[in-house]
Structure formats: C-alpha cells, structure tokens
N, C-alpha and C. Protein backbone atom coordinates (compact mmCIF):
# COMPACT_ATOMS: atom_id res chain seq x y z
N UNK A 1 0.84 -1.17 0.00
CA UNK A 1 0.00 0.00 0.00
C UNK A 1 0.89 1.24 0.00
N UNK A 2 0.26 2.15 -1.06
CA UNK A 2 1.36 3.31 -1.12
C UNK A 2 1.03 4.56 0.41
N UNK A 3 1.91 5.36 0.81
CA UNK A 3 1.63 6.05 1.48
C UNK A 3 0.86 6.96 1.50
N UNK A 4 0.64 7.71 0.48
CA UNK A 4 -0.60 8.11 0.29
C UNK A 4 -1.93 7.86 1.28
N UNK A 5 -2.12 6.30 0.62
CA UNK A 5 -3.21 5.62 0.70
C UNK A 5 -3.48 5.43 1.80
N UNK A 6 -2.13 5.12 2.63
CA UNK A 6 -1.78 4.68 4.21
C UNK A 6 -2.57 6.05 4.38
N UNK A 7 -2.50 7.56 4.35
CA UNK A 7 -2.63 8.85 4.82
C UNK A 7 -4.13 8.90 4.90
N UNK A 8 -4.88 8.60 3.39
CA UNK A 8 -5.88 8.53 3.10
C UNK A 8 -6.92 7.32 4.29
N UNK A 9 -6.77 6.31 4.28
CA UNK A 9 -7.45 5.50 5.26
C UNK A 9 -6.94 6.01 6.77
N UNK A 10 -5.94 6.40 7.12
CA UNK A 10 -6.10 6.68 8.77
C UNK A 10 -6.49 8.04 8.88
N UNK A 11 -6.82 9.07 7.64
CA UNK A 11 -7.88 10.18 8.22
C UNK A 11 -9.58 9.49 7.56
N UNK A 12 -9.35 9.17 7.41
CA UNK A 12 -10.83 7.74 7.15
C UNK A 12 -11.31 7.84 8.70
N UNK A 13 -10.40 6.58 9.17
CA UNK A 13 -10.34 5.97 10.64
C UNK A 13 -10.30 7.15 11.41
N UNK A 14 -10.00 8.72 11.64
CA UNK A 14 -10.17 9.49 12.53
C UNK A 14 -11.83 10.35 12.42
N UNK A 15 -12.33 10.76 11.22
CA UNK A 15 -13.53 10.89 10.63
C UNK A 15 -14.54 9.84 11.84
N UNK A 16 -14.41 8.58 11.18
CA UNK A 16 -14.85 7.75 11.54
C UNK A 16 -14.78 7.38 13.11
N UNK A 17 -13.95 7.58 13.63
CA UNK A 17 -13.78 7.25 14.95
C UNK A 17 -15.02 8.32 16.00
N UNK A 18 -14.88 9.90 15.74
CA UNK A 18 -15.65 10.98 15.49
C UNK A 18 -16.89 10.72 15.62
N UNK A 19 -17.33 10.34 14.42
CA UNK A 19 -18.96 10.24 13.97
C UNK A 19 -19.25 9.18 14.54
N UNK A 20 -18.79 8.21 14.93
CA UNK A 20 -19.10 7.04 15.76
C UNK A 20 -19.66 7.30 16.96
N UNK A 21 -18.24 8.48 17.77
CA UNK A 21 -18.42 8.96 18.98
C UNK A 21 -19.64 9.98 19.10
N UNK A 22 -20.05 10.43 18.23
CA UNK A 22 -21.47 11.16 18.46
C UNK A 22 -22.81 10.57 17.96
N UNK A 23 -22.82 9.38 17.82
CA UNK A 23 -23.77 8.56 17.26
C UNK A 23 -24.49 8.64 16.09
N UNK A 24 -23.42 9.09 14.92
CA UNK A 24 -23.79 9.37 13.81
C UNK A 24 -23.27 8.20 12.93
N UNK A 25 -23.79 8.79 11.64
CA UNK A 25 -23.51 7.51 10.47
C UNK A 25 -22.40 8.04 9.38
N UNK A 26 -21.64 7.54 9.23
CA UNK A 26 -20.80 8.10 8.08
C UNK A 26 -20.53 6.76 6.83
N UNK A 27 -21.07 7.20 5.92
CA UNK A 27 -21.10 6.54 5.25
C UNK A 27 -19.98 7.06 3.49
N UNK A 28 -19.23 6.25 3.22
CA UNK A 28 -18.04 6.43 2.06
C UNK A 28 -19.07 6.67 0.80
N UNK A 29 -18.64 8.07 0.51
CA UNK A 29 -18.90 7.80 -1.06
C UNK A 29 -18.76 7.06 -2.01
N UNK A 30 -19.37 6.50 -3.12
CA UNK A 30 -19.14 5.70 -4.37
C UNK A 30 -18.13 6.38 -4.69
N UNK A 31 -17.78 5.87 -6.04
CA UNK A 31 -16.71 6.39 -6.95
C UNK A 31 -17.05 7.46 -7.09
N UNK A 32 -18.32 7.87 -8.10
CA UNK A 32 -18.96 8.66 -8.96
C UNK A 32 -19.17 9.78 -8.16
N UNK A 33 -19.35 9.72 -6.90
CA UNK A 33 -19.64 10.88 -6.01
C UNK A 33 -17.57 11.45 -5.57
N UNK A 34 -17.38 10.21 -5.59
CA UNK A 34 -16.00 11.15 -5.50
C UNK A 34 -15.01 11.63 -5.93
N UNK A 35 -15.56 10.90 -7.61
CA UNK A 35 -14.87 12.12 -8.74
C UNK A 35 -15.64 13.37 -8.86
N UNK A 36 -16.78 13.62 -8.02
CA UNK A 36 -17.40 15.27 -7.70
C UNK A 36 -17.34 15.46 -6.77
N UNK A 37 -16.00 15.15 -6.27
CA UNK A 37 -15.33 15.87 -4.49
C UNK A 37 -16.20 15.57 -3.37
N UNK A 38 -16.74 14.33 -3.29
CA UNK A 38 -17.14 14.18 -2.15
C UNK A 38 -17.20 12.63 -1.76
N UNK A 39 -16.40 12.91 -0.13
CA UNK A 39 -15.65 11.74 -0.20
C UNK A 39 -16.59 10.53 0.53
N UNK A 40 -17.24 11.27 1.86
CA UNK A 40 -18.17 10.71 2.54
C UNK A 40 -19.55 11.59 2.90
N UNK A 41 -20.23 11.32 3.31
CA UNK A 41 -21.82 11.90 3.87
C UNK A 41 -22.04 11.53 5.51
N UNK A 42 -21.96 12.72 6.23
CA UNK A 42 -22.37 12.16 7.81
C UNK A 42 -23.91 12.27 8.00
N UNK A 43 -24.43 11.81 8.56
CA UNK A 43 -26.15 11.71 8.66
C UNK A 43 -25.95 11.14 10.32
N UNK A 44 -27.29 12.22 10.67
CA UNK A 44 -28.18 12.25 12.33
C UNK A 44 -29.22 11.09 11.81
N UNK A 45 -28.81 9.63 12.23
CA UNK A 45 -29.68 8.69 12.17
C UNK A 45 -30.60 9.12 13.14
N UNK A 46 -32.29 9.51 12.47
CA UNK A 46 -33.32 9.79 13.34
C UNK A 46 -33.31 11.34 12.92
N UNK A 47 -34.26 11.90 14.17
CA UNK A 47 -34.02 13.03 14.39
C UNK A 47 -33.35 14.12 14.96
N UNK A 48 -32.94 15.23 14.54
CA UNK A 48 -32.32 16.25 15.71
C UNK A 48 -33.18 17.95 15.44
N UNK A 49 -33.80 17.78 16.49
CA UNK A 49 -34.74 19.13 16.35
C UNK A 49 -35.87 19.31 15.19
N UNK A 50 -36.72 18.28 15.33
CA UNK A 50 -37.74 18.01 14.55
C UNK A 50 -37.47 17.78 12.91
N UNK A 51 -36.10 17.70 12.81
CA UNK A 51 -35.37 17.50 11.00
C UNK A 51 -35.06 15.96 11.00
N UNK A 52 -35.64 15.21 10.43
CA UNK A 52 -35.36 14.05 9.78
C UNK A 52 -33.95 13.99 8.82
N UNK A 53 -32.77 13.19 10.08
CA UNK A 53 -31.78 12.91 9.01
C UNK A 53 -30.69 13.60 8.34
N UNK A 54 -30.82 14.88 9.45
CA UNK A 54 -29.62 15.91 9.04
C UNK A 54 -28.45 15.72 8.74
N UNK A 55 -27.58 15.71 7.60
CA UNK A 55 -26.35 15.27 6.57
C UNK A 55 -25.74 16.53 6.12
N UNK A 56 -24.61 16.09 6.34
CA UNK A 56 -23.63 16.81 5.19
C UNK A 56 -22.64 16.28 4.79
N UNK A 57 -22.19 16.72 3.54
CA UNK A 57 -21.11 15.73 2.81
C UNK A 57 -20.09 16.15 3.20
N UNK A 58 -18.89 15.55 2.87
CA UNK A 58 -17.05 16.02 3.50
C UNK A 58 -16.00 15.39 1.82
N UNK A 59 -15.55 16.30 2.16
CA UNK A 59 -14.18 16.17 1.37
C UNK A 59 -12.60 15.81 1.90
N UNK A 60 -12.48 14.82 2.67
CA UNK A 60 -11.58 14.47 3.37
C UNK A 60 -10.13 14.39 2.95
N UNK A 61 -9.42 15.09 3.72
CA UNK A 61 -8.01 15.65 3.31
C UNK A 61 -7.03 14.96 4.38
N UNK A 62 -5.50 15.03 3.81
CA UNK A 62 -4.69 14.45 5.28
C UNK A 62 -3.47 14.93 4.51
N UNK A 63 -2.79 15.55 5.70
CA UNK A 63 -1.09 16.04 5.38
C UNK A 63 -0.22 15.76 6.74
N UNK A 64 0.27 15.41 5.90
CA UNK A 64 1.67 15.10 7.14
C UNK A 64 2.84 16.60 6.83
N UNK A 65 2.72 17.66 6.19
CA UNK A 65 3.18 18.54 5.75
C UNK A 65 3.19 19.66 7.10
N UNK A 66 4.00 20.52 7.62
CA UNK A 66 4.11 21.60 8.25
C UNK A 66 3.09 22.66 8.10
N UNK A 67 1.83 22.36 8.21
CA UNK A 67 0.90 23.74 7.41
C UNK A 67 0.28 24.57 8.98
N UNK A 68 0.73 24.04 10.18
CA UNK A 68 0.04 24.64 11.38
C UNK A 68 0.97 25.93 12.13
N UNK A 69 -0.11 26.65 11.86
CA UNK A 69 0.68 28.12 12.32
C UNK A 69 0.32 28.74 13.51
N UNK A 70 0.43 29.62 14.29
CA UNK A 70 -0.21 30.28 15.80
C UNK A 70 -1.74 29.63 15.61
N UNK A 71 -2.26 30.18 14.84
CA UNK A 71 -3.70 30.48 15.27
C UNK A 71 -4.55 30.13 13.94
N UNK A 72 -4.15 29.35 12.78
CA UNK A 72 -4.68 28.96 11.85
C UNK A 72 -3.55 27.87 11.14
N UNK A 73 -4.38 26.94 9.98
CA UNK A 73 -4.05 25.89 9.10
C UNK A 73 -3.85 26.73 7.82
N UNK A 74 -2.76 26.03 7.07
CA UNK A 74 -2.51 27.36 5.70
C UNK A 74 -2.64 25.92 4.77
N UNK A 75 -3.42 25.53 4.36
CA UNK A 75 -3.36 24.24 3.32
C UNK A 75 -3.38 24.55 1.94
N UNK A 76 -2.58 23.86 1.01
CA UNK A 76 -2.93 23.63 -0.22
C UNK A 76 -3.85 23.17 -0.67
N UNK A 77 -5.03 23.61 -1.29
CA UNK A 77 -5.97 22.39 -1.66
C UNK A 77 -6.27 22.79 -2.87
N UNK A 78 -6.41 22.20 -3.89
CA UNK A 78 -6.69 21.74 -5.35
C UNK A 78 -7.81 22.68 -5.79
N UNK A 79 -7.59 23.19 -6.91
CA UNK A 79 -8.94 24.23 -7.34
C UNK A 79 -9.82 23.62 -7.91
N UNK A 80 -9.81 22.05 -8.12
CA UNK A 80 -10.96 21.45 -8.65
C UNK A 80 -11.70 21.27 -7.21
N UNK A 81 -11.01 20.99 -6.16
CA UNK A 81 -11.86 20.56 -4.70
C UNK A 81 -12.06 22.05 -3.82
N UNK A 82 -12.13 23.00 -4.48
CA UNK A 82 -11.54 24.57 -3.53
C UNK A 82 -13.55 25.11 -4.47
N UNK A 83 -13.48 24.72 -5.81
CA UNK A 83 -14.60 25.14 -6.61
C UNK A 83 -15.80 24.40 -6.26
N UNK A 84 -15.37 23.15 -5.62
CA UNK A 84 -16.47 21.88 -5.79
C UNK A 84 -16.99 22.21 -4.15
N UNK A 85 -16.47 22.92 -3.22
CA UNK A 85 -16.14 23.09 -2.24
C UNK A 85 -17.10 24.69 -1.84
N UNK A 86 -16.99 25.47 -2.26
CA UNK A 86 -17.82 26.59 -2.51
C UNK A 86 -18.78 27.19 -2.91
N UNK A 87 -19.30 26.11 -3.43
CA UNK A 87 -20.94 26.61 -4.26
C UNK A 87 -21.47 27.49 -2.80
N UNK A 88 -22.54 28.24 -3.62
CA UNK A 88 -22.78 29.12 -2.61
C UNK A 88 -24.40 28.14 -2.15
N UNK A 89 -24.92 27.95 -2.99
CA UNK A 89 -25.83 27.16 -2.04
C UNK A 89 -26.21 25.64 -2.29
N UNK A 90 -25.62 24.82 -1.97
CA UNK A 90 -25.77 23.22 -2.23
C UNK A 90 -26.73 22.69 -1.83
N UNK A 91 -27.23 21.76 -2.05
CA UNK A 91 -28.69 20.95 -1.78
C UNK A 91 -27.99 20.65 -0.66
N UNK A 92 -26.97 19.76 -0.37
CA UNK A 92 -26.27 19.54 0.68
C UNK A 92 -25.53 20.07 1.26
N UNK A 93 -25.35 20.72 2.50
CA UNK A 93 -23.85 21.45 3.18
C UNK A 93 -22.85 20.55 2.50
N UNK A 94 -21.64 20.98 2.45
CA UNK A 94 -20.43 20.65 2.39
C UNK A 94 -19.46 20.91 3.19
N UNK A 95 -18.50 20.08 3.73
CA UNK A 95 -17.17 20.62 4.58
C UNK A 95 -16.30 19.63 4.13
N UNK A 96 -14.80 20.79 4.12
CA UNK A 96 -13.54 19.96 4.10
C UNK A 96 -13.36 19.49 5.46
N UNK A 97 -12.36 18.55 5.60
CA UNK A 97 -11.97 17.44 6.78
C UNK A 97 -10.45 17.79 6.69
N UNK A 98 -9.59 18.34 6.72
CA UNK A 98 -8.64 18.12 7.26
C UNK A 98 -7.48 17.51 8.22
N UNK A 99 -7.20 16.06 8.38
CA UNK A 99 -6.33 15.54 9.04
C UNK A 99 -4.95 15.95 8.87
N UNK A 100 -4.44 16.69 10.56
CA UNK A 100 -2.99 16.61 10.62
C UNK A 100 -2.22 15.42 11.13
N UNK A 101 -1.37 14.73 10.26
CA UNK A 101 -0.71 13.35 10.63
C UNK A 101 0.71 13.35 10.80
N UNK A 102 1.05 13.09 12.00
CA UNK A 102 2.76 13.11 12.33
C UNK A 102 3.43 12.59 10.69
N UNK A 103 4.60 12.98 10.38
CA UNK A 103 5.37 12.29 9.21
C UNK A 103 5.75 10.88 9.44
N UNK A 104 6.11 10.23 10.41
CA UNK A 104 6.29 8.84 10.74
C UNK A 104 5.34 7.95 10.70
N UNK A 105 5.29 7.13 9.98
CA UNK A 105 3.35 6.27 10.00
C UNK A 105 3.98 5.62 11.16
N UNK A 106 5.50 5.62 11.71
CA UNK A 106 5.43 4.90 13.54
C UNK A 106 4.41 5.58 14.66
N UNK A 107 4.61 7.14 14.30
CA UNK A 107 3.68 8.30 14.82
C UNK A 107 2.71 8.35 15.13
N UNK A 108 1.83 8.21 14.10
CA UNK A 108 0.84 8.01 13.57
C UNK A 108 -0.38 7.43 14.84
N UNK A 109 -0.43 6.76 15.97
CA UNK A 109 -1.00 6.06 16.83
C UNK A 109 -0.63 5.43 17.83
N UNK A 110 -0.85 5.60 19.32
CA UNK A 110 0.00 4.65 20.48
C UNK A 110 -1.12 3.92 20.84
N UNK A 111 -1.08 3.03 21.49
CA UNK A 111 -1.85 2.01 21.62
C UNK A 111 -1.82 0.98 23.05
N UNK A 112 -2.40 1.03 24.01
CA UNK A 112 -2.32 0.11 25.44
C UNK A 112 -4.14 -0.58 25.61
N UNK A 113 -3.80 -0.82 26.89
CA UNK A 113 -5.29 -1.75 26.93
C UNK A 113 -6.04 -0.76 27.33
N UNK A 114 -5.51 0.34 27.36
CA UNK A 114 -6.26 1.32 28.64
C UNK A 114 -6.84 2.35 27.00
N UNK A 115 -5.99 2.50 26.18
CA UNK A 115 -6.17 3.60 24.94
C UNK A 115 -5.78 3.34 23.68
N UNK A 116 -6.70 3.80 22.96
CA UNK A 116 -5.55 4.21 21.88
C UNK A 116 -5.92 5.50 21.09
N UNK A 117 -4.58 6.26 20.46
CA UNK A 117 -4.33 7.48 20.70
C UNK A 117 -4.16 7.58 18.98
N UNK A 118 -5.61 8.48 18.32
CA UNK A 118 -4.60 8.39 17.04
C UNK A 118 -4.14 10.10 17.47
N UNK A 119 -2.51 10.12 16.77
CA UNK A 119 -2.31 11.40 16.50
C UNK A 119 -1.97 12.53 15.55
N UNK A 120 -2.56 13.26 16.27
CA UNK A 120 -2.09 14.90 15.67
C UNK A 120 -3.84 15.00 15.91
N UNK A 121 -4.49 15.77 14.38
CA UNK A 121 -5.95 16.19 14.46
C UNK A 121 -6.24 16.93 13.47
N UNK A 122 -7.88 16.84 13.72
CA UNK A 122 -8.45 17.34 12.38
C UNK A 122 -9.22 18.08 12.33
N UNK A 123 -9.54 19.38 11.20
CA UNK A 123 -10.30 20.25 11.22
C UNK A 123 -11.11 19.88 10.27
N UNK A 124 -11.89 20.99 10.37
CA UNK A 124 -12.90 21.30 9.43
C UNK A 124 -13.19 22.74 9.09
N UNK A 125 -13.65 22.60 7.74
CA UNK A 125 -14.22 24.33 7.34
C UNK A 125 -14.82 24.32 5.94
N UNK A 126 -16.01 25.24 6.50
CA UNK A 126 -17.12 25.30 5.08
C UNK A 126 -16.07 26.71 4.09
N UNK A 127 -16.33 25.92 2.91
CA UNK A 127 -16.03 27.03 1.88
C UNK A 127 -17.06 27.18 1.07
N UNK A 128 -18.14 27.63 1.98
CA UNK A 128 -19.56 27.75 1.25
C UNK A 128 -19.40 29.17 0.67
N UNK A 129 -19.84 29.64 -0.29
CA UNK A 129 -19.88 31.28 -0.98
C UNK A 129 -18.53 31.92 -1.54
N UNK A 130 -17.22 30.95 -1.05
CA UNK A 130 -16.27 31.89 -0.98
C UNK A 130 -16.19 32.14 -2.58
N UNK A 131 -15.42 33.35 -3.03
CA UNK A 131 -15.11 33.91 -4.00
C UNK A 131 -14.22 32.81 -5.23
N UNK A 132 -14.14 32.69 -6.30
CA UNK A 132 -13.15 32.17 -7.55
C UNK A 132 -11.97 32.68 -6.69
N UNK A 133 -10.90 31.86 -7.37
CA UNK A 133 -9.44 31.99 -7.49
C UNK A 133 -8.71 31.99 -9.09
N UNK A 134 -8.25 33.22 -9.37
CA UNK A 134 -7.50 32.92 -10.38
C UNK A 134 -6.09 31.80 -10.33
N UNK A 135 -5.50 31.25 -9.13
CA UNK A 135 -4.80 30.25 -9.58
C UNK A 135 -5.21 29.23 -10.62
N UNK A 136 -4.32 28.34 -11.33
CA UNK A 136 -4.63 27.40 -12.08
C UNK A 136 -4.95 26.18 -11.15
N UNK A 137 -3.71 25.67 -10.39
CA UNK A 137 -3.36 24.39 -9.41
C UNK A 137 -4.05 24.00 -8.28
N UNK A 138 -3.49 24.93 -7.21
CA UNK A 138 -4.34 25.29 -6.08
C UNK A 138 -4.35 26.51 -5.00
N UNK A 139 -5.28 26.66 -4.17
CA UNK A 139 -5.36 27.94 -3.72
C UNK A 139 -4.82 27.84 -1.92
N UNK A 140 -4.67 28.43 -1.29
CA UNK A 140 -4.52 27.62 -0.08
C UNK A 140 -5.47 28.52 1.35
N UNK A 141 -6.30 27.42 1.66
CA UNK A 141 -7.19 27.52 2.58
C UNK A 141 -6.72 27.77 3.84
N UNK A 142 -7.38 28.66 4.63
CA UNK A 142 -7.02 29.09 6.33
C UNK A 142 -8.03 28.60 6.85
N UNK A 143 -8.29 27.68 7.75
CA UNK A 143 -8.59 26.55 8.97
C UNK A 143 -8.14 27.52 10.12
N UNK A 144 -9.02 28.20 10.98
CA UNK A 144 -9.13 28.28 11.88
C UNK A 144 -8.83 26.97 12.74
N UNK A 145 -7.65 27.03 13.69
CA UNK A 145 -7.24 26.36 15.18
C UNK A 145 -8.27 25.58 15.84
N UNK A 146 -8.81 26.56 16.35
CA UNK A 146 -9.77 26.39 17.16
C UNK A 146 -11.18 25.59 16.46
N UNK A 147 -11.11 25.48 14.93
CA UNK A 147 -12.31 24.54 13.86
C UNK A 147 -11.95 23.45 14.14
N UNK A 148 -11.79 22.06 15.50
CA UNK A 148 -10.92 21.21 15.73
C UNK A 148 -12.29 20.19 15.47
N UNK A 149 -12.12 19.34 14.41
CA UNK A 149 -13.24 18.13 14.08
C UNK A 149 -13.09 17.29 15.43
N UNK A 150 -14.19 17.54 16.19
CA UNK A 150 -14.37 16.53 17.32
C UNK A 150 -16.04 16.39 17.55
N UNK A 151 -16.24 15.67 18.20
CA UNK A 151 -17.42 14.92 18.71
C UNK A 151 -18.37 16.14 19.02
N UNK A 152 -17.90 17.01 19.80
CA UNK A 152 -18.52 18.21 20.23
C UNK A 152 -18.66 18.76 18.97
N UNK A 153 -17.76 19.24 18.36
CA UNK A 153 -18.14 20.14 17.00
C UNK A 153 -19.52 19.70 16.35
N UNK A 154 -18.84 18.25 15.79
CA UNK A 154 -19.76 17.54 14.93
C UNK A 154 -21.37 17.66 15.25
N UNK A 155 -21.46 17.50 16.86
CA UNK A 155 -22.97 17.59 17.29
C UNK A 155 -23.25 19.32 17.04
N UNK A 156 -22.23 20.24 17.08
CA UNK A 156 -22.81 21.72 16.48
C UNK A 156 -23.21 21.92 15.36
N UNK A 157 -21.95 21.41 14.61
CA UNK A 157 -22.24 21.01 13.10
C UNK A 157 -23.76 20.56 12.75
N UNK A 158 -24.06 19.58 13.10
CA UNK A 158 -25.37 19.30 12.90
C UNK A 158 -26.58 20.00 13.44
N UNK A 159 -26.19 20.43 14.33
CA UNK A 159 -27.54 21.68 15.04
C UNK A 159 -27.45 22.55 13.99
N UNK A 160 -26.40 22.83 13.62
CA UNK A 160 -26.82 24.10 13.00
C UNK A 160 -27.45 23.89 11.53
N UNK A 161 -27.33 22.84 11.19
CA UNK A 161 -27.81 22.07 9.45
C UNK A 161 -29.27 21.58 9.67
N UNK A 162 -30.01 21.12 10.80
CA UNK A 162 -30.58 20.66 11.76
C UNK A 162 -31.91 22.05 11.52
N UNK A 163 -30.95 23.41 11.99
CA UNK A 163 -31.70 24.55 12.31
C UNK A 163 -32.06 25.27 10.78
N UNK A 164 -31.64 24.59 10.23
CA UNK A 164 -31.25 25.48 8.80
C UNK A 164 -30.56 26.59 8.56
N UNK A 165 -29.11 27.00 9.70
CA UNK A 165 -28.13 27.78 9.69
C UNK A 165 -27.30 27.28 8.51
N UNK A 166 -26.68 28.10 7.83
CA UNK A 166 -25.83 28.40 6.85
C UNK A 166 -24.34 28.28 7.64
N UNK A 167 -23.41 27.35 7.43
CA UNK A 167 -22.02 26.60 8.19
C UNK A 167 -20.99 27.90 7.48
C-alpha cells in the first residue's frame, strides 16, 4: 500500500472514529460521487430538532506537511476541490476534513489496553460562498485552530444544518 493511501485510510479511521463517537452515520462515497469531491456523507440517524436525518457531505483531506501556524491551518488544496467546495448554495452542506498526521506512520497512533491514541488532528471548514481563485493548481485555505473536528463540534455542526443555519 502506497503512502498516500496509508494517509488517506487513517484520516478515514479518525472521521470515523468521530462520527461514531457522536452517534452518527458516516457513510463512504461511491466512486462517482467522488470524482465530484465528495468523499463521505455524515447523517443524524433519526431526528435532531424536529429534522429528519440531518447530513452533510465532506471532502476528506490528510497532510503530514508543516501547514500549522499560531492560530490557523494554511493548506494547499486543489482548485478542482476549492470550486467543488464553494458553491454558494448546495442541496447539501459541504465541509472539508482536514487531518494533521505526524510524518512517521510509527507516529501516527499509540496504543495500550487502557487507549488508543490516534495522533495529531483534524479540522474542518465550510467554503460555502467563498469567492473564484484565479490560480490554475491550487489555492490555499485558512482553517481556523480552534475549527478542531471533534465529537462536540460535529454535534454543532449538525444543530446548526438541523436549524437550517448556513455553516
């Protein structure tokens, strides 16, 4: 398995670990959905605040690259996934996923009977409305610090999709 791929499945497994922990469903996109940038769909099995089934799709990212600064994430991300990423109003919310992953896949996770630890962490952030980029390649996105994809978020995340707030 190329490393990449290794990168790609253990921000899978942190996603997943997440949506588990808040009793949600995450379910992998087909192919076809993820040659149109979208990698998985989280869904509120049931209800949350009288909304049947509240979802939004993700575009799941992972770098083992230096991109964490004081108080924000400076990422590269692709102007085909930066465009696919921004519509201003989607049938579905959309959010990028960002996993930060130590460079060592030794790194990567510690493990006892008592825990296990995956590390580094992951954000999230809507690029709902934002403006075109004249780059060709890619543009690079600022991730707020404090946008930390966790269990807590995720259940905001969904209140607010839930409420019909705009992410």
């Amino acid at each position: 398995m190329s490393l990449n791929t290794q990168k790609e499945d253990f921000s899978y497994a942190y996603v997943y670990a997440v949506t588990a922990s808040a009793g949600y469903s995450l379910q992998a996109a087909t192919r076809r959905l993820d040659l149109s940038g979208i990698d998985a769909t989280i869904t509120v099995p049931g209800k949350l605040n009288s909304k049947r089934l509240p979802r939004f799709d993700i575009q799941i990212k992972s770098t083992s690259l230096d991109v964490a600064k004081e108080t924000s994430i400076k990422y590269p991300l692709s102007i085909k996934n930066y465009d696919e990423l921004r519509e201003v109003d989607p049938f579905v919310p959309q959010l990028l996923i960002l996993v930060l992953i130590p460079d060592d896949v030794n790194d990567w996770l510690s493990q006892s009977e008592e825990s296990l630890c995956l590390k580094r962490c992951g954000y999230w952030l809507s690029l709902r409305g934002q403006p075109p980029v004249d780059n060709l390649s890619t543009t690079t996105v600022d991730i707020k610090r404090q946008n930390i994809f966790s269990t807590n978020a995720l259940r905001m995340i969904m209140k607010r999709i839930a409420d019909g707030e705009k992410l």
